[in-house]
Structure formats: structure tokens, C-alpha cells
PDB file of N, CA and C in Angstrom:
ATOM      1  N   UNK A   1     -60.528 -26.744-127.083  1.00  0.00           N
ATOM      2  CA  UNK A   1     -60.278 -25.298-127.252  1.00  0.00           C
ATOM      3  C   UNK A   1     -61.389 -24.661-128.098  1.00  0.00           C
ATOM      4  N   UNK A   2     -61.695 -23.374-127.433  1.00  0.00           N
ATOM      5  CA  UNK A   2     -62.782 -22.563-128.302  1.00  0.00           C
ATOM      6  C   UNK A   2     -62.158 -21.590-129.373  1.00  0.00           C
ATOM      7  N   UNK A   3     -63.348 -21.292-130.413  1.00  0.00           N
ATOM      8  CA  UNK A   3     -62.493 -19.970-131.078  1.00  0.00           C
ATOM      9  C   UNK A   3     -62.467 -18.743-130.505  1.00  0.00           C
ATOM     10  N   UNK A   4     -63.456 -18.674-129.679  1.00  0.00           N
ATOM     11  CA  UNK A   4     -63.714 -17.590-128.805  1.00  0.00           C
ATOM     12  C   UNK A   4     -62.445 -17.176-128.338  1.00  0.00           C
ATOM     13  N   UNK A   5     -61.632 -18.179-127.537  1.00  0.00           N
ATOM     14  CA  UNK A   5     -60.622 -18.059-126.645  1.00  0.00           C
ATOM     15  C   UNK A   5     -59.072 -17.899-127.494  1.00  0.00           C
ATOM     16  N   UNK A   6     -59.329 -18.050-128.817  1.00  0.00           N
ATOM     17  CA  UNK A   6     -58.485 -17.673-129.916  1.00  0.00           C
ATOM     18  C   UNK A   6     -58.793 -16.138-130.108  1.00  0.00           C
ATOM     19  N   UNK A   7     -60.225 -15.858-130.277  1.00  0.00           N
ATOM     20  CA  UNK A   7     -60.504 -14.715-130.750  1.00  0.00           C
ATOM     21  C   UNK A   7     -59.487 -13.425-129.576  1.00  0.00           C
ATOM     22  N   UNK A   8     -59.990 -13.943-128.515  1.00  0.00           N
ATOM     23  CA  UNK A   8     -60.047 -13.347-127.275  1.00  0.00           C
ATOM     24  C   UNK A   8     -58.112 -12.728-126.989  1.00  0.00           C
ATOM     25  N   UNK A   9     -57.488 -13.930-127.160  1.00  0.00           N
ATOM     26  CA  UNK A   9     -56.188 -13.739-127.199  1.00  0.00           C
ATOM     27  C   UNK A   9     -55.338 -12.705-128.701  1.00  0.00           C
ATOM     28  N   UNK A  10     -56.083 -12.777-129.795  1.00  0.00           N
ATOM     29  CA  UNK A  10     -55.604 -12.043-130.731  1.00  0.00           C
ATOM     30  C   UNK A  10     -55.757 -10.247-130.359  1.00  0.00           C
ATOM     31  N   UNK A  11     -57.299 -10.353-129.498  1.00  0.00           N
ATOM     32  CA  UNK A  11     -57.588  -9.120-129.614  1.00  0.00           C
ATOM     33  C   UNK A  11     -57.084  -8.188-128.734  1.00  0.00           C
ATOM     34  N   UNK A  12     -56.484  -9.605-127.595  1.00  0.00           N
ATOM     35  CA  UNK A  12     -55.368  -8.855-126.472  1.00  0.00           C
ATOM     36  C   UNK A  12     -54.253  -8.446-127.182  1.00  0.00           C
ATOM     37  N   UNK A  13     -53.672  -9.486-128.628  1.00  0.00           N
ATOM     38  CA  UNK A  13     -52.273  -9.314-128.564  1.00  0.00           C
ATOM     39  C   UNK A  13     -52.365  -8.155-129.585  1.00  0.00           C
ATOM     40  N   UNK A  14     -53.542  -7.933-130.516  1.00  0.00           N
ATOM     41  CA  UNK A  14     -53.639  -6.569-131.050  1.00  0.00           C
ATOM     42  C   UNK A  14     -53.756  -4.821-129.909  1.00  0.00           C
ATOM     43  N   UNK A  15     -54.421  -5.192-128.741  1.00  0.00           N
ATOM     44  CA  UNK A  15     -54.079  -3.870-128.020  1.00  0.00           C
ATOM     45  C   UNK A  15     -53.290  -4.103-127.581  1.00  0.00           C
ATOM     46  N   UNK A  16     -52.112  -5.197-126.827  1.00  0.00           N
ATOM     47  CA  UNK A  16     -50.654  -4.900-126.672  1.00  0.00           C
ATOM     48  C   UNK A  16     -49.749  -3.813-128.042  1.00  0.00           C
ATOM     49  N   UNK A  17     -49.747  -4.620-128.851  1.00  0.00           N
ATOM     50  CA  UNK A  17     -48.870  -3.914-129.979  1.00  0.00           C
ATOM     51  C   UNK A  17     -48.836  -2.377-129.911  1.00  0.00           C
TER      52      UNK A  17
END
């Protein structure tokens, strides 16, 4: 696993919210 793909998912679950 990358951090990228961490990064990537936070920044989705920040424009969901």
C-alpha cells in the first residue's frame, strides 16, 4: 500500500463530508 492512495482516499472522504 502507498501513502498516496491513503492520501487520495482522505481527500475523497474530506469532499464527501
Amino acid at each position: 500500500m502507498s501513502t498516496a492512495y491513503f492520501q487520495r482516499e482522505m481527500k475523497d472522504n474530506k469532499k464527501s463530508e
